[in-house]
Protein backbone atom coordinates (compact mmCIF):
# COMPACT_ATOMS: atom_id res chain seq x y z
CA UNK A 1 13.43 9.67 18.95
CA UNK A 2 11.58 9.21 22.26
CA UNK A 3 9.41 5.65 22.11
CA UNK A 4 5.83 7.13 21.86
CA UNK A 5 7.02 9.15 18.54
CA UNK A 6 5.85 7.67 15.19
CA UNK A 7 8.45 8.33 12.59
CA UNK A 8 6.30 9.43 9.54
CA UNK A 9 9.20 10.40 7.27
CA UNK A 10 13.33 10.73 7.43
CA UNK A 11 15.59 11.24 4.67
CA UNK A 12 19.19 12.49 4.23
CA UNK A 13 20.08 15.77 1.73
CA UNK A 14 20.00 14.63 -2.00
CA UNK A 15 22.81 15.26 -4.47
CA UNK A 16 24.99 17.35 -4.22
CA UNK A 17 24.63 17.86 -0.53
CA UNK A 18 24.78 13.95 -0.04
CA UNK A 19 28.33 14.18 -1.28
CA UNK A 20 29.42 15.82 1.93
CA UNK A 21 31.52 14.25 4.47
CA UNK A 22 28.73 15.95 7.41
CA UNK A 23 26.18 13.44 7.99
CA UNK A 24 22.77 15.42 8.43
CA UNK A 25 19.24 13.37 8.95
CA UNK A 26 16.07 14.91 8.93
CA UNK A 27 13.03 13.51 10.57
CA UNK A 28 9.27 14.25 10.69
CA UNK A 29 7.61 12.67 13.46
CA UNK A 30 3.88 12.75 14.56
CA UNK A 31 5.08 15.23 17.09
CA UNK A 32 7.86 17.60 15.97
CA UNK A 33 10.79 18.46 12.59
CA UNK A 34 14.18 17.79 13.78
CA UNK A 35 17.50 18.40 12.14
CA UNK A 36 20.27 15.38 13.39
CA UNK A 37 23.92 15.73 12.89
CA UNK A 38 26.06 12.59 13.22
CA UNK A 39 23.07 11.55 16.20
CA UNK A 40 22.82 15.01 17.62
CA UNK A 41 19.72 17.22 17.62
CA UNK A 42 20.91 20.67 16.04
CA UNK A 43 17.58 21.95 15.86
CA UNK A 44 13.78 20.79 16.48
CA UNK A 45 10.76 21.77 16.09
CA UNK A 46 7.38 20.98 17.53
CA UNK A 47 4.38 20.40 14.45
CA UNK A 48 1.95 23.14 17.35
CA UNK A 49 4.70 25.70 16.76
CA UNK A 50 4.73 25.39 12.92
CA UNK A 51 3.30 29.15 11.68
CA UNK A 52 4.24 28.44 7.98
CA UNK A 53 6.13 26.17 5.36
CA UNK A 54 7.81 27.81 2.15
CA UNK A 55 9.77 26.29 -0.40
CA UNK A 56 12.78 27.79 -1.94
CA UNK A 57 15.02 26.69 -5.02
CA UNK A 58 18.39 27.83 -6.27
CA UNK A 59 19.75 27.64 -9.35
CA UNK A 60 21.56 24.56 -8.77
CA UNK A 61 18.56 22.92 -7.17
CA UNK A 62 16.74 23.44 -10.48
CA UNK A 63 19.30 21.52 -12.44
CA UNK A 64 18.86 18.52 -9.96
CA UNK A 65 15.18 19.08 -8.98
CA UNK A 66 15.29 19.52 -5.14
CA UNK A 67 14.29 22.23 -3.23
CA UNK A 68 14.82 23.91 0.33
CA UNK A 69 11.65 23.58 3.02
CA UNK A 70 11.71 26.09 5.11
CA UNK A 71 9.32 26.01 8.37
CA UNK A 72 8.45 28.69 10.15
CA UNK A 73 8.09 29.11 13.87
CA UNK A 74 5.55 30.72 15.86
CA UNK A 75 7.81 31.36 18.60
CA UNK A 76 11.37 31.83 17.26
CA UNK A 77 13.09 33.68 14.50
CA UNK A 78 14.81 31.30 13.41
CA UNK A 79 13.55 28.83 10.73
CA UNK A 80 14.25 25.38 10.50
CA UNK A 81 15.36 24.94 6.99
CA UNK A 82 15.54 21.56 5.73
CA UNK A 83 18.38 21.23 1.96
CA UNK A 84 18.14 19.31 -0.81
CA UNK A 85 14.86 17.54 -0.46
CA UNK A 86 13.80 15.62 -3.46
CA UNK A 87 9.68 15.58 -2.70
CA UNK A 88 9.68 19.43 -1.31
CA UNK A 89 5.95 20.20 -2.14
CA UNK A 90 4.90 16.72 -1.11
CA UNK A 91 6.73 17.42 2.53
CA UNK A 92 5.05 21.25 2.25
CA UNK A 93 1.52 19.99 2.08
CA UNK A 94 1.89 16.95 4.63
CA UNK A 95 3.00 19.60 6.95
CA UNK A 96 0.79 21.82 6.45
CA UNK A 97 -1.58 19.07 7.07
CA UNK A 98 -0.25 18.18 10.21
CA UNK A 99 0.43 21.35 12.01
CA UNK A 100 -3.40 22.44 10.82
CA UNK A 101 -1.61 25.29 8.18
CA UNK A 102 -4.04 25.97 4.98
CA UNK A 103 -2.11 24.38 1.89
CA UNK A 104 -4.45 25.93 -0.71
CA UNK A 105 -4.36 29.58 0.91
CA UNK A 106 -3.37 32.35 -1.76
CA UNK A 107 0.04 32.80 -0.39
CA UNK A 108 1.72 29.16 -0.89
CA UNK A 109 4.35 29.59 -2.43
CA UNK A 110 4.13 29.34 -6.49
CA UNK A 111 6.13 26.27 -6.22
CA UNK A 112 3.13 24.07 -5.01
CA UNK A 113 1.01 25.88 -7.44
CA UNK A 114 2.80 25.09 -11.01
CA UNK A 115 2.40 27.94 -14.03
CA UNK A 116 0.21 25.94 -16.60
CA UNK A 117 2.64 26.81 -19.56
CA UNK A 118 5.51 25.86 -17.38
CA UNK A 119 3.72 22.57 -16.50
CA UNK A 120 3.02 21.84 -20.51
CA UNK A 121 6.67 22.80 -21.39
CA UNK A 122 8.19 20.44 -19.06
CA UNK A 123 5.73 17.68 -19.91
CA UNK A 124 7.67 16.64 -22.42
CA UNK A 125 11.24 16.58 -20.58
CA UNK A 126 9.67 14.90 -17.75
CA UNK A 127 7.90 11.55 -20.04
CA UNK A 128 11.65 11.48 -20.96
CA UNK A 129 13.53 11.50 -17.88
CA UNK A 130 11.05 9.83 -15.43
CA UNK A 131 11.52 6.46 -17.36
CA UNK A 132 15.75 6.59 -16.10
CA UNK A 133 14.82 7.84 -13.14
CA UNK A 134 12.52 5.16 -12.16
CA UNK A 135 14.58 2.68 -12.58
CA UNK A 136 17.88 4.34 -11.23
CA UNK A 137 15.62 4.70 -7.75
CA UNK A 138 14.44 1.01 -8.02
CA UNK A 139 17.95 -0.39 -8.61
CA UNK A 140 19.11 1.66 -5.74
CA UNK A 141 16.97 -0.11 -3.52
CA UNK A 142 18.14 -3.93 -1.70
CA UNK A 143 16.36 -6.76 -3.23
CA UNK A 144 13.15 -7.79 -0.85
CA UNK A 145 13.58 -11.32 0.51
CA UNK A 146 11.15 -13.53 1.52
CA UNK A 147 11.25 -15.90 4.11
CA UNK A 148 11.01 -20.01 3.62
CA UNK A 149 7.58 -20.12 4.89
CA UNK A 150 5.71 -16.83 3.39
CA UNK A 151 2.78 -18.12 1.96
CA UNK A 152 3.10 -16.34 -0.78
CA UNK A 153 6.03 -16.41 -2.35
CA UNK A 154 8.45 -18.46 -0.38
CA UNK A 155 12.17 -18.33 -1.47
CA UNK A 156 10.88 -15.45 -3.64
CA UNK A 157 8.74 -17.64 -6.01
CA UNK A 158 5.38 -17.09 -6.35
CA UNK A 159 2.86 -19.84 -5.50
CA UNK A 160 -0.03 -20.92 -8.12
CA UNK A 161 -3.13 -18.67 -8.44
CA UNK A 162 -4.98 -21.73 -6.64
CA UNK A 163 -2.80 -21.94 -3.69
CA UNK A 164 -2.87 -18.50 -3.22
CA UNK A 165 -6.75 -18.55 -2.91
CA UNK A 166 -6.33 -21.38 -1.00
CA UNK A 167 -4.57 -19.98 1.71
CA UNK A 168 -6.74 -16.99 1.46
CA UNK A 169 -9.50 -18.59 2.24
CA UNK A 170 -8.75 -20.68 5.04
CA UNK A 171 -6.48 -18.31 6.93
CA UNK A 172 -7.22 -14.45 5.85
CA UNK A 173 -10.75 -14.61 5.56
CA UNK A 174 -11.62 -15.93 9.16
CA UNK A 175 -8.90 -13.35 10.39
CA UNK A 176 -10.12 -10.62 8.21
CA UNK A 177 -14.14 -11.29 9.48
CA UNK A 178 -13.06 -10.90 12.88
CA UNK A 179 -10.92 -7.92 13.11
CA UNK A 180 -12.47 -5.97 9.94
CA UNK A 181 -16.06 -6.71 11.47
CA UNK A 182 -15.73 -3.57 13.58
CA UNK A 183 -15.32 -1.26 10.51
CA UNK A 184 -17.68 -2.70 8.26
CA UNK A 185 -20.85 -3.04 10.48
CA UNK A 186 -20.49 -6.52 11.10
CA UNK A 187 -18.62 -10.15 9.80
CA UNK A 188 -21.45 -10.48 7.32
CA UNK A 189 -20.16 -7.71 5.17
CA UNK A 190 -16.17 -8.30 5.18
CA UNK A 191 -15.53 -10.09 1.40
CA UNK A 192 -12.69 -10.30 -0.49
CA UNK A 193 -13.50 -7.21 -2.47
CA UNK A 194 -13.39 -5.15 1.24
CA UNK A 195 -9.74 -5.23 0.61
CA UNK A 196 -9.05 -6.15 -2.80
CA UNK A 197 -11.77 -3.36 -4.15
CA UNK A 198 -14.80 -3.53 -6.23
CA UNK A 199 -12.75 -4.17 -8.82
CA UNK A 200 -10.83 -7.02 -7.88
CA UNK A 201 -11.64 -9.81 -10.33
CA UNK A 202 -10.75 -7.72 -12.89
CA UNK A 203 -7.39 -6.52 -11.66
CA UNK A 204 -6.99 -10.39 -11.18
CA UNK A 205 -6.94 -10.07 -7.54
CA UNK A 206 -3.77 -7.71 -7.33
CA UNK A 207 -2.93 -5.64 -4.17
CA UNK A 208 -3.32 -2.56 -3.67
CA UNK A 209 -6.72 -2.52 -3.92
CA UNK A 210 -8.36 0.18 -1.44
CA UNK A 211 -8.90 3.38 -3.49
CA UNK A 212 -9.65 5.80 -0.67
CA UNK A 213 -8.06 9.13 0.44
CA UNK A 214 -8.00 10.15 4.43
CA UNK A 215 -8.10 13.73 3.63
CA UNK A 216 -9.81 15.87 1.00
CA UNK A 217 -7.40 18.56 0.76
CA UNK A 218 -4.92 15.82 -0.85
CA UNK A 219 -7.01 14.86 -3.31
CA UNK A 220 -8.09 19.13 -3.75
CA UNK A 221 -4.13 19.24 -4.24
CA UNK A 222 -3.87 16.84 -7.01
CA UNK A 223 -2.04 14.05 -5.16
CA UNK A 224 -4.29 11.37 -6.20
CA UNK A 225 -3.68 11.78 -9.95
CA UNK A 226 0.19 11.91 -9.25
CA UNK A 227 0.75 9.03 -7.07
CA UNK A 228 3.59 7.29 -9.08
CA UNK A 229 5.79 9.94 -7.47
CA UNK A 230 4.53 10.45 -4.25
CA UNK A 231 7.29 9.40 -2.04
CA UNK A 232 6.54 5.35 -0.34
CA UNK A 233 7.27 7.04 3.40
CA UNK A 234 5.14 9.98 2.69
CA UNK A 235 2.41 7.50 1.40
CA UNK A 236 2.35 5.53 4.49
CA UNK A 237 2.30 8.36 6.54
CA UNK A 238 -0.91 9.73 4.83
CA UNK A 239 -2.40 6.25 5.11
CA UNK A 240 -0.91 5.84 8.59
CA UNK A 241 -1.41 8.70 10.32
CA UNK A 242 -3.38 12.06 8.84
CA UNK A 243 -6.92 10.40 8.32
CA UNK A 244 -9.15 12.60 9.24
CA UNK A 245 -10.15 13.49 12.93
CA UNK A 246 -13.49 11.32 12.80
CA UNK A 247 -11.65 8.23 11.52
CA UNK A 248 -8.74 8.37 13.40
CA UNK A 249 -9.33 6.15 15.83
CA UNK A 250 -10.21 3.66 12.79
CA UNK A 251 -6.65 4.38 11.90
CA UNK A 252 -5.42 3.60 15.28
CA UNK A 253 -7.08 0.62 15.07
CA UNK A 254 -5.54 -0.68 11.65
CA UNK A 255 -2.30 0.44 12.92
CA UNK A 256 -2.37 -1.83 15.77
CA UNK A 257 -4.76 -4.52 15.35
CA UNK A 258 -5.29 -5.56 11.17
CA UNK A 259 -1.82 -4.34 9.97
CA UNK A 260 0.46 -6.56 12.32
CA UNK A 261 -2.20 -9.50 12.81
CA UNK A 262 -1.69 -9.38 8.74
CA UNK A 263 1.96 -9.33 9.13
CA UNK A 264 1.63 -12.16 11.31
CA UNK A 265 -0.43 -14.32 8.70
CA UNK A 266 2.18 -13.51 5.59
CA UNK A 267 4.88 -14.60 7.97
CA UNK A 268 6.61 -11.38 7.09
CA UNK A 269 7.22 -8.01 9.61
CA UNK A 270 4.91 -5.43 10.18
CA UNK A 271 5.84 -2.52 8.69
CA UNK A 272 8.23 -0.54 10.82
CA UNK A 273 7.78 3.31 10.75
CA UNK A 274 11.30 4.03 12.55
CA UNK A 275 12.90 2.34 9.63
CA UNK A 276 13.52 3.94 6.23
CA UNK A 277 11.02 2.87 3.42
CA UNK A 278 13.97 0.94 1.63
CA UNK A 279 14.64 -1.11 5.14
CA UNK A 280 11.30 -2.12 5.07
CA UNK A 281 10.45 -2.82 1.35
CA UNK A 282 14.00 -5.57 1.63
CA UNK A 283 12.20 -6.91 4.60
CA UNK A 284 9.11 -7.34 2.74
CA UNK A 285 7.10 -5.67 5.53
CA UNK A 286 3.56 -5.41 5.25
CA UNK A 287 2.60 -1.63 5.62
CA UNK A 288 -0.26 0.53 4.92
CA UNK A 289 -0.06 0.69 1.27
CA UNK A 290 -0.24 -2.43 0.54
CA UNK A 291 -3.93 -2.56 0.65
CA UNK A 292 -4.45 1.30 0.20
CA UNK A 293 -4.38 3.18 -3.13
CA UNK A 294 -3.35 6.96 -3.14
CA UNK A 295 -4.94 6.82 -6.91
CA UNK A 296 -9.15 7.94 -7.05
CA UNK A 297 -11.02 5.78 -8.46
C-alpha cells in the first residue's frame, strides 16, 4: 500500500478457502479494493470506479455463513469478486458508503435486506451458536499485554478505582481540556462525561462511552442495534474514517491530534490502521472505539 493510503479493513478468505495452500489478502483502503496474492496485486480497484456491490452465497457458504462480494466497475467488465468473507453485508454497506452507492435502494440485494420469517426462524439457531462462536473468535485472538508503566493496568493488573481517578485527573483532564476544547466550544465544557457519556457514573466509569453514529444511513441500516457483530476493523473504520462530510475534518483531527496524544498518556501505541485488528488489540493500542459506541443510545 502506497504511504498516504489508510488501511480501513484487510482480511484473508474464511474456511474453507483459508485451507488453501494460495495465500490471497484482501484490502479496503480509503482509496481503492485490491486483491493480493503472496504480495502481488492481481486486481484493484479504485472506491470512484465502484458502480455497484452485490453479494452472492453458495450452498456451501450457507453451511459456514460467508458470502462472495462482488464489486462492480464503472469502467471494466470484469468484477472484482472478493470469497469467503465472514461480515459480507457489513463490507456491502461500508462500500457503498464510501464509493457514494445508495445501500437502501430497492435493488440491494435480498441478502442485506433479511425475509422477516427467515430472520425469526434463525433466531433461535443463532442465540445458540453465537455463544461458541464468541468465544472460539476471542480465544483465537493473542493475549493483549501491557507494558510495565501503563497507568492502568501495568503487568496486566488493574490499578484501584482511586488511582485510576487519580491519574485521570492530573494527567487526562488537562490534556483532554486542551485538545478537546476545539470540539466542544471551549475548555470550560470538556468533563469527564465528554468522553465517558452522560451516563458514566452509572456504567461506573467504563469505556466505551461515546454513543454517537457518523452516518445516518448506518443507523437507517440497523447497525447500531447489532453492534456485537460488527466486525472491530470495520468499526474503526466507521469511527475513523466515513463521518460525515461536515465533520470530517473533526475526524481528521481526532485521528491525528486526541487519538495518539491519548496513546501517548496510556503509555500504550496508537492504534495502527495498516495492522490487522488482532495485531493491535495484543498491543493494546488505543483506537477509535475505545471511546466510541456503535450502540444508540
Amino acid at each position: 500500500m502506497e504511504s498516504w493510503e489508510h488501511v480501513l479493513w484487510s482480511s484473508s478468505p474464511a474456511f474453507p478457502r483459508s485451507l488453501l495452500p494460495v495465500s490471497t489478502e484482501y484490502i479496503l483502503t480509503d482509496f481503492r479494493i485490491v486483491v493480493r496474492r503472496r504480495g502481488r496485486i492481481l486486481q484493484e480497484l479504485a472506491l470512484d470506479d465502484v458502480a455497484g456491490v452485490r453479494l452472492t452465497q453458495g450452498w456451501w457458504d450457507r453451511i459456514v455463513g460467508n458470502t462472495t462480494v462482488v464489486i462492480d466497475s464503472r469502467r471494466h467488465s470484469a468484477a472484482v469478486a472478493l470469497h469467503g468473507i465472514r461480515q459480507g453485508p457489513q463490507l456491502s454497506v461500508i462500500l457503498d458508503l464510501l464509493s457514494v452507492v445508495n445501500p437502501l435502494a430497492p435493488d440491494v440485494t435480498r441478502l442485506s435486506h433479511p425475509r422477516i420469517g427467515l430472520l425469526i426462524a434463525a433466531t433461535l439457531a443463532f442465540a445458540l451458536t453465537f455463544g461458541v462462536i464468541a468465544v472460539a473468535r476471542h480465544n483465537s485472538l493473542a493475549p493483549i499485554t501491557y507494558a510495565d508503566d501503563d497507568p492502568i493496568a501495568p503487568h496486566g493488573r488493574r490499578r484501584s478505582a482511586s488511582d485510576i481517578a487519580s491519574f485521570m485527573e492530573k494527567e487526562v483532564m488537562p490534556f483532554a481540556r486542551r485538545v478537546l476544547a476545539p470540539i466542544e466550544g471551549g475548555s470550560a465544557n470538556v468533563t469527564c462525561e465528554t468522553c465517558h457519556g452522560r451516563d458514566a457514573l452509572g456504567r461506573k466509569w467504563q469505556m466505551p462511552g461515546v454513543r454517537a453514529l457518523p452516518e445516518p444511513e448506518l443507523r437507517l441500516a440497523g447497525m447500531e442495534r447489532v453492534g456485537f457483530w460488527i466486525e472491530p476493523q470495520i468499526r474503526n473504520a466507521v469511527y475513523g474514517y466515513l463521518a460525515e462530510e461536515d465533520k470530517q475534518p473533526t475526524a481528521g483531527y481526532m485521528r491525528a491530534v486526541v487519538m495518539p496524544g491519548m496513546a501517548k498518556l496510556m503509555h500504550r501505541p496508537a492504534y495502527d490502521f495498516t495492522k490487522s485488528y488482532g495485531y493491535n488489540r495484543a498491543q493494546a493500542a488505543v483506537g477509535c472505539y475505545h471511546c466510541h459506541l456503535v450502540e444508540a443510545p
